[in-house]
Protein backbone atom coordinates (compact mmCIF):
# COMPACT_ATOMS: atom_id res chain seq x y z
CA UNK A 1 28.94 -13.98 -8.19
CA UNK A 2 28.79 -12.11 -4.69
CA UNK A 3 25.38 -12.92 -2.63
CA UNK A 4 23.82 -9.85 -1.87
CA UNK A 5 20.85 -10.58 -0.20
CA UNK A 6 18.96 -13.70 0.38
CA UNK A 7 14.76 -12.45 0.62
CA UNK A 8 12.17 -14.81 1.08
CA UNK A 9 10.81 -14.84 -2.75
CA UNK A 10 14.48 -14.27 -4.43
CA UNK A 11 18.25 -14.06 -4.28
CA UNK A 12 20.37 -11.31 -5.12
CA UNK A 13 23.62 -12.00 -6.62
CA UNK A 14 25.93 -9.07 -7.69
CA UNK A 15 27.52 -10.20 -11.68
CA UNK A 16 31.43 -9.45 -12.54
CA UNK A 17 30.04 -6.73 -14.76
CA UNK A 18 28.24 -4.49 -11.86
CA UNK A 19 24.87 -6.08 -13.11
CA UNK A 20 22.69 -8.05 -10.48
CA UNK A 21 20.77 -11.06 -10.34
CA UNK A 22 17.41 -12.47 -9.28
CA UNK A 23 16.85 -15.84 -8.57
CA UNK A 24 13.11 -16.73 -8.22
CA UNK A 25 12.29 -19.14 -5.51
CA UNK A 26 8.93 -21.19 -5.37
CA UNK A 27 7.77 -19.72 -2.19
CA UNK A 28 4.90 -17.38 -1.44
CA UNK A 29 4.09 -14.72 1.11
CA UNK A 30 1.18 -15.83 3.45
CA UNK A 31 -0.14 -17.04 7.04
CA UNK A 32 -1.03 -20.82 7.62
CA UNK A 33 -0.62 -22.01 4.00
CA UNK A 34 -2.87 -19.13 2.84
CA UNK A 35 -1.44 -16.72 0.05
CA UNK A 36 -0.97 -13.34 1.08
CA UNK A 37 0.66 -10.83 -0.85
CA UNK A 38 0.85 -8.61 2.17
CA UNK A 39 2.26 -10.58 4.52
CA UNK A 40 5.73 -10.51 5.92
CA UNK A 41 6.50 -14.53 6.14
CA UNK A 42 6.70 -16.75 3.50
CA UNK A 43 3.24 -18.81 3.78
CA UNK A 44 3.77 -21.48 1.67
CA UNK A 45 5.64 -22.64 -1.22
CA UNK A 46 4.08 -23.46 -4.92
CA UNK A 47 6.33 -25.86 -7.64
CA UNK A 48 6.87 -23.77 -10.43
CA UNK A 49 6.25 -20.49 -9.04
CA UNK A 50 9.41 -18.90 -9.45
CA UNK A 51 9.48 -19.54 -13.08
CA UNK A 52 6.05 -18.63 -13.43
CA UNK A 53 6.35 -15.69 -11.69
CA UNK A 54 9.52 -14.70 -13.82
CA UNK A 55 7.00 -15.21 -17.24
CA UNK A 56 4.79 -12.99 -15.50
CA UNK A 57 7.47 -10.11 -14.78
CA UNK A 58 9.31 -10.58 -17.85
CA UNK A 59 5.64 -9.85 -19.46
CA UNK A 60 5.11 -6.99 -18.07
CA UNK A 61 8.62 -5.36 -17.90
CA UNK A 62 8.57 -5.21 -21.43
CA UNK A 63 5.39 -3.66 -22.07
CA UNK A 64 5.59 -1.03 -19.09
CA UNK A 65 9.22 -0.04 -21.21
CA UNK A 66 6.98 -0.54 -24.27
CA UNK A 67 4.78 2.01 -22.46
CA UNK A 68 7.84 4.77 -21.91
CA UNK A 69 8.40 3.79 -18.32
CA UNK A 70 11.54 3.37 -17.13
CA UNK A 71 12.75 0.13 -15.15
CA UNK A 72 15.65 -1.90 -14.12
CA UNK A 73 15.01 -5.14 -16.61
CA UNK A 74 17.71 -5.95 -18.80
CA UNK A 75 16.70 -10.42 -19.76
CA UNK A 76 15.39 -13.21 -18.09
CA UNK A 77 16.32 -17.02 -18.09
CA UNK A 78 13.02 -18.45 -17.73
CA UNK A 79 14.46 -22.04 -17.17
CA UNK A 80 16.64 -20.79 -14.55
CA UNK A 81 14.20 -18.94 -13.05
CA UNK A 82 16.70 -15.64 -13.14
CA UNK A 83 16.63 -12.55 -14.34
CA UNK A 84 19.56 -9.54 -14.80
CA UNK A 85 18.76 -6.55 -14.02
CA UNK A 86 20.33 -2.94 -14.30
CA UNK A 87 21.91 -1.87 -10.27
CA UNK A 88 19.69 0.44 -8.40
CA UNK A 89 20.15 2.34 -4.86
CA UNK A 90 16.88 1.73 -3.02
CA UNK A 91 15.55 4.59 -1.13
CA UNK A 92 16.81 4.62 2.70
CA UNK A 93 16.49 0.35 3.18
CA UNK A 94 13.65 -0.15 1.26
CA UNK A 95 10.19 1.31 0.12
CA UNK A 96 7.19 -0.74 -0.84
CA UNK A 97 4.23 1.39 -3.22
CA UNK A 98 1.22 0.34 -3.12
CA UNK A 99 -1.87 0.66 -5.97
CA UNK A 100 -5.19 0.41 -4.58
CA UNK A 101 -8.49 0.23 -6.97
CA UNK A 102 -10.52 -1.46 -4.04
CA UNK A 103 -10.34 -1.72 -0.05
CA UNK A 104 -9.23 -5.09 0.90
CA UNK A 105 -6.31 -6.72 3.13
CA UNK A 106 -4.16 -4.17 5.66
CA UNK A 107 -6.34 -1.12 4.11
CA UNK A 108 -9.63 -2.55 5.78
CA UNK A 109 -8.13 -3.40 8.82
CA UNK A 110 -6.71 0.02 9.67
CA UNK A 111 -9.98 2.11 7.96
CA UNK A 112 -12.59 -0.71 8.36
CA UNK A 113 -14.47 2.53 10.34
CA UNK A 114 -14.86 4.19 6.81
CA UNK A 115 -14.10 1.86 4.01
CA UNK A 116 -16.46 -1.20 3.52
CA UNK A 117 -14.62 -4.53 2.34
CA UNK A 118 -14.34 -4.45 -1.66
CA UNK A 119 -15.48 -0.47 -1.81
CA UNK A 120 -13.83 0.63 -5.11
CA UNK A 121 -10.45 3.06 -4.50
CA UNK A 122 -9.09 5.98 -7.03
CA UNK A 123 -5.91 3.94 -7.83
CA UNK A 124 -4.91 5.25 -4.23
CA UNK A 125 -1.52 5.16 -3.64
CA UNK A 126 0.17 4.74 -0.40
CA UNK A 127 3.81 4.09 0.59
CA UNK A 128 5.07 1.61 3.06
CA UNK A 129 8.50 1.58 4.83
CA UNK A 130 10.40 -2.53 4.53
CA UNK A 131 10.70 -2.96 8.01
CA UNK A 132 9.60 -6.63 8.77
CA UNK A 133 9.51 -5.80 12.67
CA UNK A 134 7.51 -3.03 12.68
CA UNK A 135 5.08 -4.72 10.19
CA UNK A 136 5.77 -2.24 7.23
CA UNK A 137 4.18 0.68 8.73
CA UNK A 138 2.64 3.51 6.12
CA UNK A 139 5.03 6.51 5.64
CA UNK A 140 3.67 10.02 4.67
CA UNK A 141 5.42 12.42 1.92
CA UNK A 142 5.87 14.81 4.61
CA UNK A 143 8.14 12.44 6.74
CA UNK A 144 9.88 10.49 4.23
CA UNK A 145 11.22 13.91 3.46
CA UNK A 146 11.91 14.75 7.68
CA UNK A 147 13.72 11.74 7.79
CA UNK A 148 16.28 12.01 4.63
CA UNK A 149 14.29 8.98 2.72
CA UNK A 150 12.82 10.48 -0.32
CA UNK A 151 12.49 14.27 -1.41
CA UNK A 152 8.96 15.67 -2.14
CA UNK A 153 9.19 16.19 -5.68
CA UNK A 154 10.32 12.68 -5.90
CA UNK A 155 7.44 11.11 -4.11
CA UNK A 156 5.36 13.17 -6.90
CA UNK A 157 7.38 11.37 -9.38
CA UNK A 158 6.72 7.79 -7.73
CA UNK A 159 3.47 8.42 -7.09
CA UNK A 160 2.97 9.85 -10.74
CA UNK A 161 5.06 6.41 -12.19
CA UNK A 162 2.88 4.40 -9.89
CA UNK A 163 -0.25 5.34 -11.14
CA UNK A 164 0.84 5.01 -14.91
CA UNK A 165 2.33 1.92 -14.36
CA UNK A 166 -1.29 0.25 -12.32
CA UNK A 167 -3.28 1.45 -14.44
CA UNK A 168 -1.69 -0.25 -17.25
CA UNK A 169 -1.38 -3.25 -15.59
CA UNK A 170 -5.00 -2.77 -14.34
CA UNK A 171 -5.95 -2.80 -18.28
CA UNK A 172 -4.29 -5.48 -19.51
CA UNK A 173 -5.63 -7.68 -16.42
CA UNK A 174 -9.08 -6.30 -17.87
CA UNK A 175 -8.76 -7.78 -20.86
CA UNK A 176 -8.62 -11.11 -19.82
CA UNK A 177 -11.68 -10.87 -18.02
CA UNK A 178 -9.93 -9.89 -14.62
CA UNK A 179 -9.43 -7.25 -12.30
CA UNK A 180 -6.78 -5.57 -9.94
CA UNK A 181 -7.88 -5.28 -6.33
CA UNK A 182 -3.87 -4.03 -5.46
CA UNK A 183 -0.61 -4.07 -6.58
CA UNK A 184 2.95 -3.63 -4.51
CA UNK A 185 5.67 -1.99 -6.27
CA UNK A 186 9.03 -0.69 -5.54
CA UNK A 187 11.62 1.74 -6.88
CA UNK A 188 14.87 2.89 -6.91
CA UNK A 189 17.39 5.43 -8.65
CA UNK A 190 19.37 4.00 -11.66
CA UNK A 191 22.03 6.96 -12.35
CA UNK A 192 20.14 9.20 -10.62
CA UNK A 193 16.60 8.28 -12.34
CA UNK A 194 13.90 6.36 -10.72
CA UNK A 195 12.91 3.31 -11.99
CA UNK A 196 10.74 0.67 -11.55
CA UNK A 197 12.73 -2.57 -9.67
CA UNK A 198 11.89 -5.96 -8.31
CA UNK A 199 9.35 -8.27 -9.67
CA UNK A 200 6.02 -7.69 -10.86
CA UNK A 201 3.87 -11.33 -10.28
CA UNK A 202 0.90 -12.47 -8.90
CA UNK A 203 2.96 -13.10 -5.64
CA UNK A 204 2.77 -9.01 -5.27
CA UNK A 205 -0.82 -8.66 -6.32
CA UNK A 206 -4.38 -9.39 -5.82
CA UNK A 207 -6.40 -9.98 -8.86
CA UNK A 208 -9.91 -11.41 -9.08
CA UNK A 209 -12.27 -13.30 -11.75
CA UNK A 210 -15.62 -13.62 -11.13
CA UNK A 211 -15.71 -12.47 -7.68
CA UNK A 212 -12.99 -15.52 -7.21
CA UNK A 213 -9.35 -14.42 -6.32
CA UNK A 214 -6.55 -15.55 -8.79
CA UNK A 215 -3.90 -17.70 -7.22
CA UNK A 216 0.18 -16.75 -8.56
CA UNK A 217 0.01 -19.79 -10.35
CA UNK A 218 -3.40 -19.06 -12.07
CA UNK A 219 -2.65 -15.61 -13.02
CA UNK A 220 0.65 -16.53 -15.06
CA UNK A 221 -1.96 -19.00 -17.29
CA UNK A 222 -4.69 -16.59 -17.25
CA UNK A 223 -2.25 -13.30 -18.75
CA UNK A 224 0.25 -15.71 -20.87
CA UNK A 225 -2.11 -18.62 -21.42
């Protein structure tokens, strides 16, 4: 196996056959030993987190395909925390989509003038560039297009896909008596499509139950039991 890339929640190793893989690691975006999904450093680390948050993505994988939604998930090896995955060309070096249904995190602190903590959100989607020294600013359609990252008609079509894809997501969380504050997300072009890629665990969400937020670790019991 070639390394690829070495992130701070997973490996990426490129397979003989042109396939890649993801090893899940057992630490967590945060500050100070705080979980953060939004954060940029890896905050702490969890035992068992990246096989829990492999159960997690391998969960929902299959029922977003289930769905009609195209992603890059081909298996998972749940006791080696890995999963294979179908290549995929990210857009310029990296976009991050996020799904908002209420105003909490980076949101408040750039609109705290208009948005109260908490205040419910249309499944508002916004679309950050991976840029770890410029702290993953916010990109606009208009200038991902300008600058030769993503077309317009294909922003429509990640914007569409992340809607679908939330909301789902949003509703299943439901049904176990939770719900979706946000969700991160990101995509890229398998022969020429675009697909859903990465992970999908509670490391890249915020999910609540009973006004109490779900820690990674909870979430994977509380969806899979």
């Amino acid at each position: 196996m070639k390394l690829v890339y070495e992130g701070k929640t997973k490996r990426v190793e490129e397979l003989a056959d042109g396939n890649f893989l993801l090893t899940f690691k057992d630490d967590a975006t945060g500050e100070d030993g705080k979980f953060d999904p939004g954060a940029n450093t890896v905050g702490l680390s969890i035992a068992g987190l990246g096989r829990g948050g492999l159960r997690l993505s391998e969960y929902f994988f299959r029922m977003i395909e289930g769905a009609g939604y195209p992603t890059h998930f081909i298996s998972a090896d749940i006791e080696k925390a890995t999963m294979t995955v179908k290549p995929a060309r990210v857009f310029g070096e990296g976009l991050e989509v996020i799904c908002r249904f209420r105003a909490v995190g980076s949101f408040v602190r750039r609109y705290g003038l208009y948005a109260r903590d908490g205040q419910e959100l249309d499944a508002f989607v916004e679309v950050t560039l991976k840029d770890d020294e410029r702290q993953d600013p916010p990109i606009t359609k208009d200038a991902l297009d300008m600058l030769g990252i993503l077309a317009p008609e294909e922003y429509e079509v990640l914007k569409d896909l992340t809607k679908k894809i939330c909301c789902l997501i949003r509703d299943e969380l439901a049904v176990k008596g939770a719900e979706l504050y946000d969700i991160k997300l990101e995509f890229g072009r398998v022969d020429e499509g675009i697909v859903l890629i990465d992970e999908i665990s509670g490391g890249n969400m915020r999910v609540y139950k009973d006004g109490v937020s779900v820690d990674p670790m909870d979430l994977v019991d509380l969806v899979l039991g």
